[in-house]
Each structure stands twice: as structure tokens, then as C-alpha cells.
N, C-alpha and C. Protein backbone atom coordinates (compact mmCIF):
# COMPACT_ATOMS: atom_id res chain seq x y z
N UNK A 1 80.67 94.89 102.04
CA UNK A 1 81.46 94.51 103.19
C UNK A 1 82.43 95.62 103.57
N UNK A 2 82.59 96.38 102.49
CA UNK A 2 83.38 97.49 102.76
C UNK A 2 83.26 98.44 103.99
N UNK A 3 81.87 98.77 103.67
CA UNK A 3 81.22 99.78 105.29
C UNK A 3 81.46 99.11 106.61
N UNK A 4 81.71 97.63 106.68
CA UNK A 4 81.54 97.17 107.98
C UNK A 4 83.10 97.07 108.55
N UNK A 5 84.05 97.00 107.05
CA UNK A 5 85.09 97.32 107.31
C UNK A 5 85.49 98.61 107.76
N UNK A 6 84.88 99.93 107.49
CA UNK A 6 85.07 101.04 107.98
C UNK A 6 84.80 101.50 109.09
N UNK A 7 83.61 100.71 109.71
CA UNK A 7 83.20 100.81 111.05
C UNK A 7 83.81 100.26 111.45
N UNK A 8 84.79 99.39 111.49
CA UNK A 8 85.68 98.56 112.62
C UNK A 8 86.46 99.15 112.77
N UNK A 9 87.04 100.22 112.24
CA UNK A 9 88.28 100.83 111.81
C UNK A 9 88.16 101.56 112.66
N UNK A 10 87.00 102.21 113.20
CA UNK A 10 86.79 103.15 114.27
C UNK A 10 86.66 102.59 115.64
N UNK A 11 87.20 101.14 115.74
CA UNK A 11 87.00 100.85 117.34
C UNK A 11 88.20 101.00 118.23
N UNK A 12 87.85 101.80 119.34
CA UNK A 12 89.36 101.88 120.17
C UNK A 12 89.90 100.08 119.97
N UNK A 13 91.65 99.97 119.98
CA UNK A 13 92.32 98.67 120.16
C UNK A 13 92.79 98.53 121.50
N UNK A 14 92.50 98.41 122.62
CA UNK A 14 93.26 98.02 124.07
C UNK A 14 94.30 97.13 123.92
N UNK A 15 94.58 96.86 122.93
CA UNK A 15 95.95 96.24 123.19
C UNK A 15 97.81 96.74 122.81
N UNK A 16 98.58 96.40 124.26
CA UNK A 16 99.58 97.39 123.80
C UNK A 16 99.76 97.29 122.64
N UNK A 17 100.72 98.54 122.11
CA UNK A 17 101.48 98.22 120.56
C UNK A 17 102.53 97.06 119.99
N UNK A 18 103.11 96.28 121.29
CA UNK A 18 103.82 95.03 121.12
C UNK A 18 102.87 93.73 120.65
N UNK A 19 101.94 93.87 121.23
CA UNK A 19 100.76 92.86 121.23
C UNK A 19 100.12 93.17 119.78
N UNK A 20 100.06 93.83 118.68
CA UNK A 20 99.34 94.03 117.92
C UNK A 20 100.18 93.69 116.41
N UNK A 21 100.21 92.40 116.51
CA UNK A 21 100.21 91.64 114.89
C UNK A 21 99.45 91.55 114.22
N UNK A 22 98.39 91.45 114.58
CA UNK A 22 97.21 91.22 113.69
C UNK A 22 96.30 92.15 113.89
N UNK A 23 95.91 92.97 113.30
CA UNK A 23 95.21 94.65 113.23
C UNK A 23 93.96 93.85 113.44
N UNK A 24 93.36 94.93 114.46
CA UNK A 24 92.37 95.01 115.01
C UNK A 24 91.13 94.33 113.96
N UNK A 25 90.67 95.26 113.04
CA UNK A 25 89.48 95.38 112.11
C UNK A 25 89.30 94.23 111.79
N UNK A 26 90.73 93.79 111.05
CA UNK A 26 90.59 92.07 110.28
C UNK A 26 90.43 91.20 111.47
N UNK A 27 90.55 91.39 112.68
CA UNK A 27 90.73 90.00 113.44
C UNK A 27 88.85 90.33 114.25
N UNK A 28 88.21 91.43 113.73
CA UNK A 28 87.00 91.39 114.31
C UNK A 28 86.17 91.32 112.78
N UNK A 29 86.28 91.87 111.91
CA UNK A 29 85.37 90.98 110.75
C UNK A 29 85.62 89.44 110.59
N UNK A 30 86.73 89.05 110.56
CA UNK A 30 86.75 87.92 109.95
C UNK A 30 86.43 86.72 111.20
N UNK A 31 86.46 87.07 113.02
CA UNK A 31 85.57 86.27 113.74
C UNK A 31 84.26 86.35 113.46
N UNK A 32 83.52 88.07 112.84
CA UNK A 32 81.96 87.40 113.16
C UNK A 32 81.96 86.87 111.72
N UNK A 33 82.76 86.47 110.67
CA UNK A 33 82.49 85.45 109.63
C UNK A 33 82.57 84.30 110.21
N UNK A 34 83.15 84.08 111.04
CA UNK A 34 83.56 82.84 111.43
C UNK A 34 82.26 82.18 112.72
N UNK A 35 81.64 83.76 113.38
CA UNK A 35 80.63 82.95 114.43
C UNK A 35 79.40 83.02 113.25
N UNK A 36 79.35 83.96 111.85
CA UNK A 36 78.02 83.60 111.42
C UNK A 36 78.24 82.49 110.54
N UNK A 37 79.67 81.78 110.80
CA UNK A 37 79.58 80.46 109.72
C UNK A 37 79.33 78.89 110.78
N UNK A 38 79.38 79.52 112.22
CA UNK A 38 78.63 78.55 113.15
C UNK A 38 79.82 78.40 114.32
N UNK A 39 81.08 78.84 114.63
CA UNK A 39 82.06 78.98 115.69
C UNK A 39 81.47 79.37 116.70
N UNK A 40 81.50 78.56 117.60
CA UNK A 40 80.74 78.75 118.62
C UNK A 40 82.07 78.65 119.81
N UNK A 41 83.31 78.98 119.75
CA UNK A 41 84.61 79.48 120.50
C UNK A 41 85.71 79.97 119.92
N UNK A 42 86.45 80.12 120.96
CA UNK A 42 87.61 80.99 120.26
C UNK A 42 88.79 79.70 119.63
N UNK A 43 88.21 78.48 119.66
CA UNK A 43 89.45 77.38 119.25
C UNK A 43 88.49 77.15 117.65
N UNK A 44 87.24 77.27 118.08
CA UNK A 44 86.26 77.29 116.36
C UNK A 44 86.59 78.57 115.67
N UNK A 45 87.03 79.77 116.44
CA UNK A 45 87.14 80.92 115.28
C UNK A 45 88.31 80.80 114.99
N UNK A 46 89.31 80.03 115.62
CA UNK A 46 90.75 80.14 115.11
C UNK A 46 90.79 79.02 113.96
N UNK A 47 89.87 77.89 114.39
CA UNK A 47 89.95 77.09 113.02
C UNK A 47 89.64 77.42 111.62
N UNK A 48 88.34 78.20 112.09
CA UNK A 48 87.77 79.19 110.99
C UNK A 48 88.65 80.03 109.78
N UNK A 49 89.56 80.45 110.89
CA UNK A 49 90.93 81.49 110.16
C UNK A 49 91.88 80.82 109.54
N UNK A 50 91.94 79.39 110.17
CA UNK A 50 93.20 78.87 109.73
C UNK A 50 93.06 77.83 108.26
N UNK A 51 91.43 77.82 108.26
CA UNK A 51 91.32 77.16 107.06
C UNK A 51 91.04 77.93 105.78
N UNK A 52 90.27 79.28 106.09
CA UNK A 52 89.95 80.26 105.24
C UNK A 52 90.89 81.22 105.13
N UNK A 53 91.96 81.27 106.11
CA UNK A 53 93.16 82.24 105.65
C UNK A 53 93.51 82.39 104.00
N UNK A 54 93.81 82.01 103.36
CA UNK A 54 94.24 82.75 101.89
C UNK A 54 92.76 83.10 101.27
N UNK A 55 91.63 82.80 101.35
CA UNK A 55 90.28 83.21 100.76
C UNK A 55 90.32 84.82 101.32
N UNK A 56 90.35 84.66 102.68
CA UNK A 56 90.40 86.26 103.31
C UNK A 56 91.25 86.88 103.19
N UNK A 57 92.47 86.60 103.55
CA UNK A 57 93.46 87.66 102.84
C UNK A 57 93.13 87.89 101.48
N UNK A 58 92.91 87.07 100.47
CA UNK A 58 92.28 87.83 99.07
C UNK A 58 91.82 88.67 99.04
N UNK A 59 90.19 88.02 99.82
CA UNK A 59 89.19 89.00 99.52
C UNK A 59 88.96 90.31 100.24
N UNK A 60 89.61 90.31 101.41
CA UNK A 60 89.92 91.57 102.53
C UNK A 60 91.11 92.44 102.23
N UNK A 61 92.08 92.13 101.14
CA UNK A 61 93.27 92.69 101.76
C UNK A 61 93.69 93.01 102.53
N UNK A 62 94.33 91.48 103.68
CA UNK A 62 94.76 91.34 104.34
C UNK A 62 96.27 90.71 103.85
N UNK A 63 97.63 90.83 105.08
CA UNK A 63 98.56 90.03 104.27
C UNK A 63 98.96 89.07 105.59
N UNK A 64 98.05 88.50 106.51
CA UNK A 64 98.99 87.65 107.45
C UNK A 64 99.24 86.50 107.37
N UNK A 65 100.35 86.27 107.00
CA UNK A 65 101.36 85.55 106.68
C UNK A 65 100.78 83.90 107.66
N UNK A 66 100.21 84.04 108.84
CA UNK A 66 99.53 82.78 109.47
C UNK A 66 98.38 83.34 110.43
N UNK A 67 97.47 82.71 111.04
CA UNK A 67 96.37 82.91 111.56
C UNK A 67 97.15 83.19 112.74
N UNK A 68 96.22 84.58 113.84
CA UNK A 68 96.58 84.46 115.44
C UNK A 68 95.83 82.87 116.01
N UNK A 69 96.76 83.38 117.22
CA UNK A 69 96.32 81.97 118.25
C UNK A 69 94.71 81.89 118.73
N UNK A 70 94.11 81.28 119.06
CA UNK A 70 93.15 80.84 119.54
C UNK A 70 93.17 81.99 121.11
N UNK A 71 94.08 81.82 122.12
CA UNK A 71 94.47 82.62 122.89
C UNK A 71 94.62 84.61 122.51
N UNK A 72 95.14 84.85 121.79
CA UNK A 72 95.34 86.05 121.17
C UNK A 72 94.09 86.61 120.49
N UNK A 73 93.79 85.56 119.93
CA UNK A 73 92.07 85.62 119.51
C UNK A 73 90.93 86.61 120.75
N UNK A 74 91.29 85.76 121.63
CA UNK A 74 90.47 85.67 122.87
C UNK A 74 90.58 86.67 123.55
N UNK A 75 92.22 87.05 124.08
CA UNK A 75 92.48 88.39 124.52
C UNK A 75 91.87 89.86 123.22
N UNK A 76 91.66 89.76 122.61
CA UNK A 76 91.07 90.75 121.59
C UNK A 76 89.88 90.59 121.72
N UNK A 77 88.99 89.97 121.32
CA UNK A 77 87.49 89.91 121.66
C UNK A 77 86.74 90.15 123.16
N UNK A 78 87.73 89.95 124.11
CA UNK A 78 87.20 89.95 125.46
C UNK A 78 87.60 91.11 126.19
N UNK A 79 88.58 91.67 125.48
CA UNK A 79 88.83 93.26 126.09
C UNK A 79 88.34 93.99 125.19
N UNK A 80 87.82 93.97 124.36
CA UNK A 80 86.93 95.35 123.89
C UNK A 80 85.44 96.03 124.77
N UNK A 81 86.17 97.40 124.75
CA UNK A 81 84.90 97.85 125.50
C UNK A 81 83.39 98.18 124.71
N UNK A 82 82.76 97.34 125.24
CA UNK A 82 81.45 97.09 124.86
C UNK A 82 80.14 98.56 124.65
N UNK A 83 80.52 98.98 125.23
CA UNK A 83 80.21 100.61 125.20
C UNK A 83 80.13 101.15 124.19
N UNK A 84 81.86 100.72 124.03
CA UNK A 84 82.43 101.42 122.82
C UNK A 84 81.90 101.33 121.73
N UNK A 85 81.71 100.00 121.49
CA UNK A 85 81.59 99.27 120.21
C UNK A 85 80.02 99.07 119.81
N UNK A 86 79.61 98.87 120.19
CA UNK A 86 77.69 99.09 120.16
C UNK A 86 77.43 100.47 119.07
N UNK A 87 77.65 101.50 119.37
CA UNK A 87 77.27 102.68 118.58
C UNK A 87 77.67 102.12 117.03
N UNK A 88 79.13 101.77 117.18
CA UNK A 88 79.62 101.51 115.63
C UNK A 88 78.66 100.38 114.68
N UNK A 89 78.24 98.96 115.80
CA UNK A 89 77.46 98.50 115.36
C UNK A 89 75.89 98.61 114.61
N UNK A 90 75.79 99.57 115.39
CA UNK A 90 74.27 100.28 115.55
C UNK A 90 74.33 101.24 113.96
N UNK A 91 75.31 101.78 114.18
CA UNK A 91 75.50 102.59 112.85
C UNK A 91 75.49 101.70 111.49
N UNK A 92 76.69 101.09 111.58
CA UNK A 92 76.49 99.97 110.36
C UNK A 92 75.05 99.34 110.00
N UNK A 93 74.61 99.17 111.53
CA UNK A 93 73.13 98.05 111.26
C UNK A 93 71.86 99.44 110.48
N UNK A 94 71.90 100.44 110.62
CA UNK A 94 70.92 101.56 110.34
C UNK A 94 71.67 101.96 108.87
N UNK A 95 72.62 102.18 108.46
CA UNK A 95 73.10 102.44 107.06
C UNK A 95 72.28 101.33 106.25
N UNK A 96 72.95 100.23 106.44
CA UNK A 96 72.30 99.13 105.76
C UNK A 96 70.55 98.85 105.75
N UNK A 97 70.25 99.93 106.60
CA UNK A 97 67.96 99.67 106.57
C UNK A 97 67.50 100.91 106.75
N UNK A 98 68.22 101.92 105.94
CA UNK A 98 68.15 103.46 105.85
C UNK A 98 66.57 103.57 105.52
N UNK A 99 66.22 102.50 104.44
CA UNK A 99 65.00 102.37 103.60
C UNK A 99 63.53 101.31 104.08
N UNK A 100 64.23 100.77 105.53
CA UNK A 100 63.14 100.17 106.10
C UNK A 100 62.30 100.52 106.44
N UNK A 101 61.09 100.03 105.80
CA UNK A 101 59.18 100.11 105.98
C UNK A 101 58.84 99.54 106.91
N UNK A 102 59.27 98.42 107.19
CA UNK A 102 58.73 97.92 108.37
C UNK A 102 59.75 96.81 109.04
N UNK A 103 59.51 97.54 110.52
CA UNK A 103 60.43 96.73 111.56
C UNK A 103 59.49 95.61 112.71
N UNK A 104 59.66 94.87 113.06
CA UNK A 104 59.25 94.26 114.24
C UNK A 104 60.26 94.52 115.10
N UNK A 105 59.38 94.25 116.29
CA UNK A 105 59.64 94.85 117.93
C UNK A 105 59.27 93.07 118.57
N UNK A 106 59.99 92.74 119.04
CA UNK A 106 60.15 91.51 120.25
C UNK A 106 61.32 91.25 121.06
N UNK A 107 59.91 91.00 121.99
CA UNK A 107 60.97 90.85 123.21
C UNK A 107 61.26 89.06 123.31
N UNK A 108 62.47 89.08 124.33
CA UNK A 108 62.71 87.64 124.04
C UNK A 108 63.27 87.38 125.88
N UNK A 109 63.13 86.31 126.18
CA UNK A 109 63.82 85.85 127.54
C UNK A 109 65.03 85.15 127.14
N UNK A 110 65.99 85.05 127.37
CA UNK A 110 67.23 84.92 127.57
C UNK A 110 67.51 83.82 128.59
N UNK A 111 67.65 82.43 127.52
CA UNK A 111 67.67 81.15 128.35
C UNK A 111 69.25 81.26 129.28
N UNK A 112 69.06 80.48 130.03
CA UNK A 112 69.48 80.59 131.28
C UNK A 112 69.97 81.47 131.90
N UNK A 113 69.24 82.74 131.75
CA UNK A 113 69.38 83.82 132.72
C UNK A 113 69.04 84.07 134.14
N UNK A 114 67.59 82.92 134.19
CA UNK A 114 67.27 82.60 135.34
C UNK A 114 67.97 82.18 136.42
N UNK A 115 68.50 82.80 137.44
CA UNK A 115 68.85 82.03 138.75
C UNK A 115 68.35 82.01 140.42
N UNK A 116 67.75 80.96 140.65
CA UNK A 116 66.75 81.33 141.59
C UNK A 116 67.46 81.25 143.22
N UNK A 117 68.85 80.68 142.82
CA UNK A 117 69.78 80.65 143.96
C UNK A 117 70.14 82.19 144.25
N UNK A 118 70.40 82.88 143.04
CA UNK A 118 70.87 84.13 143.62
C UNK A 118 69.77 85.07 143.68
N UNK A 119 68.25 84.31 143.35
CA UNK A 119 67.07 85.69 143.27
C UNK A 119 67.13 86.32 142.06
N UNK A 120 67.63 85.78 140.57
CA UNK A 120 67.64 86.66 140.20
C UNK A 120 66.60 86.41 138.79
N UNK A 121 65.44 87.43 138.33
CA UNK A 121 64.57 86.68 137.52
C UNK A 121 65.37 86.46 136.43
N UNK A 122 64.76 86.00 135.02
CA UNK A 122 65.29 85.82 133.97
C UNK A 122 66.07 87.09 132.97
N UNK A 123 66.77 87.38 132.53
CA UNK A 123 66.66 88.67 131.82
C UNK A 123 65.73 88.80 130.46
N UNK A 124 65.03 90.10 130.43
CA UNK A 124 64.44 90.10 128.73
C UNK A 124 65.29 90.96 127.79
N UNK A 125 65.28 90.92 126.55
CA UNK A 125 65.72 91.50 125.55
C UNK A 125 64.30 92.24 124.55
N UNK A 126 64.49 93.45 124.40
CA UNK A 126 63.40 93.62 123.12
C UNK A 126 64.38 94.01 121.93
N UNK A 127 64.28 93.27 121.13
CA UNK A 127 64.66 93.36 119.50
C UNK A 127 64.31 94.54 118.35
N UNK A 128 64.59 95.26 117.84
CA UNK A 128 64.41 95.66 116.46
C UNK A 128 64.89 95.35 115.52
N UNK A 129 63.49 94.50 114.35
CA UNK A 129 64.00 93.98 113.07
C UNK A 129 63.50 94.44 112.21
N UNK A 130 64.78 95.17 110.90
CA UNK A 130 64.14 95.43 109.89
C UNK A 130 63.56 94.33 109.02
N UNK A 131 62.98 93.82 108.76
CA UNK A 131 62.21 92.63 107.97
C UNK A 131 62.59 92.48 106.62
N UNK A 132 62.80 93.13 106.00
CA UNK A 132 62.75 93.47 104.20
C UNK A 132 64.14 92.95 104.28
N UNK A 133 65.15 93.87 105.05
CA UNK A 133 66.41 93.85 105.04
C UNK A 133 67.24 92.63 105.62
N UNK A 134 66.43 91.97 106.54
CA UNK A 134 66.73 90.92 107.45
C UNK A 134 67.72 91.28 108.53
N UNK A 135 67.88 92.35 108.90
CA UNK A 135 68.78 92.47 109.74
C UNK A 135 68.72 93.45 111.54
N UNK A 136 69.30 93.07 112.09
CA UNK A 136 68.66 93.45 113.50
C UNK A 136 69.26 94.67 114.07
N UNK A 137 68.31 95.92 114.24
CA UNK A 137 69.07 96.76 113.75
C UNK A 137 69.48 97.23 115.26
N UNK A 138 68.49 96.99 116.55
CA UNK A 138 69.40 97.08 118.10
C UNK A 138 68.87 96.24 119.31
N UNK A 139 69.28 96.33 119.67
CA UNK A 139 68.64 95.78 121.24
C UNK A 139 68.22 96.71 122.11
N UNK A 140 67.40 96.44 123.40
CA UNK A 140 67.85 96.90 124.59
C UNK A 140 67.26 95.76 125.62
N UNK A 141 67.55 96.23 126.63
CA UNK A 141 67.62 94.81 128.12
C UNK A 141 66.37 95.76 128.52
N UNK A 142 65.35 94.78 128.77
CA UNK A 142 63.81 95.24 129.55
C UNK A 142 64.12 95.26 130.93
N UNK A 143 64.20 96.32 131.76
CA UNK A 143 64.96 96.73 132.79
C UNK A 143 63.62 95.09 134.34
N UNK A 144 63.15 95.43 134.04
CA UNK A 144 62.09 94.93 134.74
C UNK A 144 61.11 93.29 133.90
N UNK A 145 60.69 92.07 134.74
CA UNK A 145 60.24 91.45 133.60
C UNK A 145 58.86 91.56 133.66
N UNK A 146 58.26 92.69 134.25
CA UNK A 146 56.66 92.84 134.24
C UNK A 146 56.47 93.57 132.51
N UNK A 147 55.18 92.80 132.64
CA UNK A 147 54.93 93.05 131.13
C UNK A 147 54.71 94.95 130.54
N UNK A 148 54.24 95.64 131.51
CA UNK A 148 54.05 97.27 130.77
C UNK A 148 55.59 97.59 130.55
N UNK A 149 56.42 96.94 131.36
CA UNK A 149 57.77 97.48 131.17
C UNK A 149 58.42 97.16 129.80
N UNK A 150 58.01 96.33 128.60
CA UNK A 150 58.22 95.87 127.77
C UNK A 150 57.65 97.48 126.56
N UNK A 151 56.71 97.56 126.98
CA UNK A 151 55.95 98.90 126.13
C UNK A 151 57.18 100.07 125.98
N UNK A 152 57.65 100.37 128.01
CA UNK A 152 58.39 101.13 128.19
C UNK A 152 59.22 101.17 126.83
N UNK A 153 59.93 100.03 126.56
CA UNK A 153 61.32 99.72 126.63
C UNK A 153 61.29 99.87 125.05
N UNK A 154 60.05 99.39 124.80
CA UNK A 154 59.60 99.69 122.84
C UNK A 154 59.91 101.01 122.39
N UNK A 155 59.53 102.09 123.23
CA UNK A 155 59.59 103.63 123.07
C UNK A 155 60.61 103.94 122.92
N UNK A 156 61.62 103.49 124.19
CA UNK A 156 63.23 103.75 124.34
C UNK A 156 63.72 103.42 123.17
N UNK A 157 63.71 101.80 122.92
CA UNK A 157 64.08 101.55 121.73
C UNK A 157 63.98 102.49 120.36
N UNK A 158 62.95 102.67 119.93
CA UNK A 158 62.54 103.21 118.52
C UNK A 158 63.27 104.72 119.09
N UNK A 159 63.21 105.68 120.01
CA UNK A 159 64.07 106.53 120.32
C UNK A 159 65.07 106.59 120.10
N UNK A 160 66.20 105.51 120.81
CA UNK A 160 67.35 105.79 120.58
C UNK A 160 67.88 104.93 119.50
N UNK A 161 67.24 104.04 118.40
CA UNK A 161 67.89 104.20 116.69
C UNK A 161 67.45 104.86 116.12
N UNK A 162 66.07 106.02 116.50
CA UNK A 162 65.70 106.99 115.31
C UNK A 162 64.52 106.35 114.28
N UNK A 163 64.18 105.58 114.99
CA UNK A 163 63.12 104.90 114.03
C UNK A 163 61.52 105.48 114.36
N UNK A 164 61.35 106.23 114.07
CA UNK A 164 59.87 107.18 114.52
C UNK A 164 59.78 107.09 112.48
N UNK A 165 57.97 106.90 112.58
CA UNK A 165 57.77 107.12 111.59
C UNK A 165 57.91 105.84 110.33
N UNK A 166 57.51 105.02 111.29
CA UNK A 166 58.15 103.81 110.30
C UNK A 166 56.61 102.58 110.83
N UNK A 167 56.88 101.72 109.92
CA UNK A 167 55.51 100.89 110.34
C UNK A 167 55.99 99.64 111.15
N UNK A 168 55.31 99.33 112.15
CA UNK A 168 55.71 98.44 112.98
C UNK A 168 55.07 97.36 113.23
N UNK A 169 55.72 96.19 113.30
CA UNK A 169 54.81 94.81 114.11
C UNK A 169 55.25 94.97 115.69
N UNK A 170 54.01 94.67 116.25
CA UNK A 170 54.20 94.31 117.94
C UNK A 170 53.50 93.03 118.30
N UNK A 171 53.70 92.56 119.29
CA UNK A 171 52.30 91.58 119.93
C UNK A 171 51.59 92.31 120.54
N UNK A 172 50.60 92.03 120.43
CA UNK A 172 49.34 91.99 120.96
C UNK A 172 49.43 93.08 122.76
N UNK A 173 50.75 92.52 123.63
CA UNK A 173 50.43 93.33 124.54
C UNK A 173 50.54 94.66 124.59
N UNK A 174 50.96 94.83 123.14
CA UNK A 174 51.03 96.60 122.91
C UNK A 174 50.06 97.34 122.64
N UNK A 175 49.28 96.63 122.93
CA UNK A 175 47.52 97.19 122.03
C UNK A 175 46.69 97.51 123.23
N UNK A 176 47.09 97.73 124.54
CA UNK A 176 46.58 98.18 125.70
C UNK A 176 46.06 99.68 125.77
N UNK A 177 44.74 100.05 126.46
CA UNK A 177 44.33 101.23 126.76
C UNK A 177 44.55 101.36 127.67
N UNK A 178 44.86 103.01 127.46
CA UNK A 178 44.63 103.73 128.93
C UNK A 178 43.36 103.78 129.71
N UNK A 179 42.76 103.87 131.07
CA UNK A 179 42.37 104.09 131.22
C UNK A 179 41.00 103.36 131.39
């Protein structure tokens, strides 16, 4: 848990220096403990904190004295620039599957992305999973939802985490000839 603590450490904080009681790193590890323990808002991740507060301060060395607000919560998670923070993720997720043999590639539609009031199709996602490791090592958004554009987007993918050279699962529509 240490490494993921070090990668947080590197995320710009947008919030002034008055605003910052509760350091950045701990208030972004200990929400995604809290969304991978099933918090599905910022009043569930504050409950999260407020019941597991002395377990985490233990085990994090952390020392806050009481959980932030639900609100304060919120302003921190929703102003981070997303840009930003992706690479750090991406890094952590590739340390941890340095040794992955084999990844799957899927794409996924993205329920209620669809809106037919504004024209707009569904969005896709294609996935990279290391399998062995269980863990997902990036995304990218399939710019288009016609199916060759999915191939495109496989290439991009394995490009930009560096994964050339590795054994892969696909479906089936990747098995297309030229010609």
C-alpha cells in the first residue's frame, strides 16, 4: 500500500492552503478504500472515515484527530484535475503487473450514456486487464461506436501503457483480414 501512497503524493492539491486540514494523499487513499468497500457517495465515504478512522490512522500514519466533512470530501475529489491524475494511476497500475503474461482487451458500453434527445450514441470504453494480477491496468474511450474503431483503439491502448510483447485475449472481432 505503500507505492500507492507514494503516487498520491505526487498529485497537484487545488486547494488553497487555508482549506487544507486534511492532506491530500490520505483523503484520496482512504476514499478509494472506502468506494472499493462499496460507498457509492460522498455522505458513504464520509461514513466510511468516520467509522474506520482510528484503524486508518494506525495503519496509514495518519493523525486526524476527526474525519473531514462529507462536503470537504467532495470539494477535493471533484476538483482534481483528471489529466493530472491518470498518469499517476496508470503508473501505480503497471508497477504492480510489471510481470504480466497475459492481459485481456474489452471493450464495454457505458450504461446510460445513451441519449437520443441530444443525438448522442452510447459511449464505449476498451479495458486492459492484467488477469494473473487482477488488476486494470488503463482505459481508453473508443472515439467512434463502429466496430473497426474498437481494433483502432486496441493498438492505441497497448501503445500508450507499453504493453507490446505480451500475450493477449481479444474477441473474436479482432481476428479480421485484410483484404
Amino acid at each position: 500500500m505503500s507505492a500507492l501512497k507514494q503516487s498520491l503524493l505526487a498529485i497537484p492539491d487545488h486547494r488553497r492552503a487555508q482549506g487544507r486540514l486534511f492532506d491530500l494523499p490520505h483523503m484520496l487513499l482512504f476514499s478509494i478504500l472506502a468506494i472499493m468497500s462499496g460507498a457509492t457517495s460522498y455522505r458513504r465515504i464520509h461514513q466510511f472515515l468516520h467509522t474506520h478512522q482510528a484503524a486508518l490512522n494506525a495503519a496509514f500514519g495518519c493523525r486526524w484527530r476527526r474525519t473531514p466533512a462529507y462536503s470537504s470530501i467532495r470539494y477535493a475529489l471533484q476538483g482534481l484535475d483528471v489529466q493530472a491524475l491518470a498518469p499517476h494511476f496508470r503508473a501505480h497500475a503497471a508497477r504492480l503487473a510489471e510481470g504480466a503474461a497475459v492481459i485481456a482487451l474489452d471493450g464495454k458500453t457505458l450504461r446510460g450514456s445513451l441519449d437520443r434527445f441530444e443525438d448522442r450514441k452510447a459511449a464505449q470504453v476498451l479495458s486492459a486487464f492484467a488477469t494473473e494480477e487482477r488488476i486494470v491496468l488503463g482505459q481508453i474511450l473508443i472515439e467512434d461506436a463502429g466496430k473497426d474503431h474498437e481494433i483502432q483503439a486496441a493498438q492505441r491502448l497497448i501503445e500508450t501503457l507499453g504493453l507490446s510483447g505480451r500475450l493477449y485475449t481479444l474477441d473474436a472481432l479482432h481476428l479480421q483480414k485484410n483484404g
